[in-house]
C-alpha atoms as a PDB file:
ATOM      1  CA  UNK A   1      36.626 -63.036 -37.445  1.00  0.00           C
ATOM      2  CA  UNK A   2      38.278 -60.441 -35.580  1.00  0.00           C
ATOM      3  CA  UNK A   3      41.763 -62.740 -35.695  1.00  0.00           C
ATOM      4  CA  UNK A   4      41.301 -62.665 -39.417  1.00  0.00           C
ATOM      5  CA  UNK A   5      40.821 -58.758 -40.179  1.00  0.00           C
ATOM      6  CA  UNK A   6      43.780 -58.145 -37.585  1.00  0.00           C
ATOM      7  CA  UNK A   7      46.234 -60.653 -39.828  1.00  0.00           C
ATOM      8  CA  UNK A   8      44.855 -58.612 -43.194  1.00  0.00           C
ATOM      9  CA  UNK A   9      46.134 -55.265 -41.629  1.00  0.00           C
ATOM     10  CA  UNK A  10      50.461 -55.292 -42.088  1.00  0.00           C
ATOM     11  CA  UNK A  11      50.106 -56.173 -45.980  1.00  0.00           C
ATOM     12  CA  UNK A  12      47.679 -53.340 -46.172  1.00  0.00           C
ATOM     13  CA  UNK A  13      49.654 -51.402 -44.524  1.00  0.00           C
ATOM     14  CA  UNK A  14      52.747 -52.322 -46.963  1.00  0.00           C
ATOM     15  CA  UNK A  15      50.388 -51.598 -50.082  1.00  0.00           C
ATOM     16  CA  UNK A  16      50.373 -47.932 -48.816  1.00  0.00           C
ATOM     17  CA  UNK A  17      53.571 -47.349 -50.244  1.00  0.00           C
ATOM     18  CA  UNK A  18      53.233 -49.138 -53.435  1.00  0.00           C
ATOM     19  CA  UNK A  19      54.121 -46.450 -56.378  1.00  0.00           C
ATOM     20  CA  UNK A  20      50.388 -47.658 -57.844  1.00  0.00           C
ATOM     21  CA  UNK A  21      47.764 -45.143 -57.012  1.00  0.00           C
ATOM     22  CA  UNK A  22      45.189 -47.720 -57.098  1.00  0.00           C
ATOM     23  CA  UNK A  23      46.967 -49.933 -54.811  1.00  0.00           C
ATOM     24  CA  UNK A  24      47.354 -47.604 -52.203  1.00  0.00           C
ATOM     25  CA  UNK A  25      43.344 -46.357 -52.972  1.00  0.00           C
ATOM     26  CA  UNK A  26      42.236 -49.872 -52.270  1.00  0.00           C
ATOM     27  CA  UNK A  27      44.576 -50.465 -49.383  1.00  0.00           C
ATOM     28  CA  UNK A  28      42.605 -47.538 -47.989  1.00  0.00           C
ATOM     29  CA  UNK A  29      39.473 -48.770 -48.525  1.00  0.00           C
ATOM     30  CA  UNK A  30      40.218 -51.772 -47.241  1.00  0.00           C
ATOM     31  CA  UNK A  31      41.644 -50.712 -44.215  1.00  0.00           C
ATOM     32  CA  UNK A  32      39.138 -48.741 -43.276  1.00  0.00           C
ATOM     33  CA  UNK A  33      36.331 -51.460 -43.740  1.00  0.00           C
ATOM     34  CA  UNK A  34      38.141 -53.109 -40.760  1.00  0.00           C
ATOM     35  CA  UNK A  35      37.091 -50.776 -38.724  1.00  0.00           C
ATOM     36  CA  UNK A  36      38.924 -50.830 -35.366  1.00  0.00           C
ATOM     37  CA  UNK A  37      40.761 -53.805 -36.004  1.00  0.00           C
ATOM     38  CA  UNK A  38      42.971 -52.043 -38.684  1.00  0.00           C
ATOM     39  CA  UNK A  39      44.125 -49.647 -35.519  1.00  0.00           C
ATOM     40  CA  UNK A  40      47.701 -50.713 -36.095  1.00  0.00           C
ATOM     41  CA  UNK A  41      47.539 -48.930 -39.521  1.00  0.00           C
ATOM     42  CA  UNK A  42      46.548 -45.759 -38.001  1.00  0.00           C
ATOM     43  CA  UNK A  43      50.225 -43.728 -38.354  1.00  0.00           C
ATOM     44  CA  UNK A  44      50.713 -45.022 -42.026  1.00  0.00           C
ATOM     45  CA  UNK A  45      46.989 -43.745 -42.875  1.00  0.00           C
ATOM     46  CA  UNK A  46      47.775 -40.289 -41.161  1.00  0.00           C
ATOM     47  CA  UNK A  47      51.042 -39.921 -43.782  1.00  0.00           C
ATOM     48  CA  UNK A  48      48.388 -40.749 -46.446  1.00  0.00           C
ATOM     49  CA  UNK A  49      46.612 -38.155 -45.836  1.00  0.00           C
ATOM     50  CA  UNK A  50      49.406 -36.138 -47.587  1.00  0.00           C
ATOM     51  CA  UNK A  51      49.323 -38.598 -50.811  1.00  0.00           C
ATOM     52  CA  UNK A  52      49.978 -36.733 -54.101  1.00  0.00           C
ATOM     53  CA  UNK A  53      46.303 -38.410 -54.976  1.00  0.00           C
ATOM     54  CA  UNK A  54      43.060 -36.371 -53.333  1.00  0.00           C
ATOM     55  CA  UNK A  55      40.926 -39.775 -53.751  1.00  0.00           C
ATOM     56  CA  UNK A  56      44.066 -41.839 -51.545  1.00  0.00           C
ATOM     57  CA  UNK A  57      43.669 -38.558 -49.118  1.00  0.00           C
ATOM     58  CA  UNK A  58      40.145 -38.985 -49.330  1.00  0.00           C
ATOM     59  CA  UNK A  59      39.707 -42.669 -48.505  1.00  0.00           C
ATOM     60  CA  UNK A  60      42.745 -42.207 -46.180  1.00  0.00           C
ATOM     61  CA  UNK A  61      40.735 -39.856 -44.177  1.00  0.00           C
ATOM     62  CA  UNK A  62      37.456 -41.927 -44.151  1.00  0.00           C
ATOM     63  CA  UNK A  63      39.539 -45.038 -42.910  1.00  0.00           C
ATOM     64  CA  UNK A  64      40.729 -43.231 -40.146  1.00  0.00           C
ATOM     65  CA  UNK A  65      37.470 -42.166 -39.007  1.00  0.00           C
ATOM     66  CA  UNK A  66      35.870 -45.855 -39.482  1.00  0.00           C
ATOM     67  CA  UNK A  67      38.825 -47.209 -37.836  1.00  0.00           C
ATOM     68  CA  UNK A  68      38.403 -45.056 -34.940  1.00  0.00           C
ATOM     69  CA  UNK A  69      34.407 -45.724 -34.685  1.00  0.00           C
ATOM     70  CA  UNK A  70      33.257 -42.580 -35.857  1.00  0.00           C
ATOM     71  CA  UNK A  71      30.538 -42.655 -38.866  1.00  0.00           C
ATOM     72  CA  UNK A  72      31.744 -41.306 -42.174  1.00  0.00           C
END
């Protein structure tokens, strides 16, 4: 499963640039429901945290902390 989540995590990394708010909200999301498998997204999550959008900061911020183990 681990192999899976780790192939998921360069297009969700992509989607953090799309010009869609929602598309960069639920690359977010999803990102950070991989936990430490989405580690490799880590830097593009860290320039979300200065999205125009406080809920893509938001769930930016909460991905990085499930992605580095800690509990939201």
């Amino acid at each position: 499963m681990r192999g899976l989540r780790a192939k998921a995590v360069p297009g969700l990394t992509k989607m953090l640039a799309s010009g869609e708010l929602r598309v960069r909200a639920a690359a977010c999301v999803l990102l950070g429901s991989l936990g430490p498998a989405a580690n490799d997204a880590a830097d593009a999550l860290q320039r979300s945290l200065n999205d125009d959008d406080a809920y893509v900061r938001f769930a930016a911020a909460k991905a990085l902390k499930a992605i580095a183990g800690s509990k939201p």
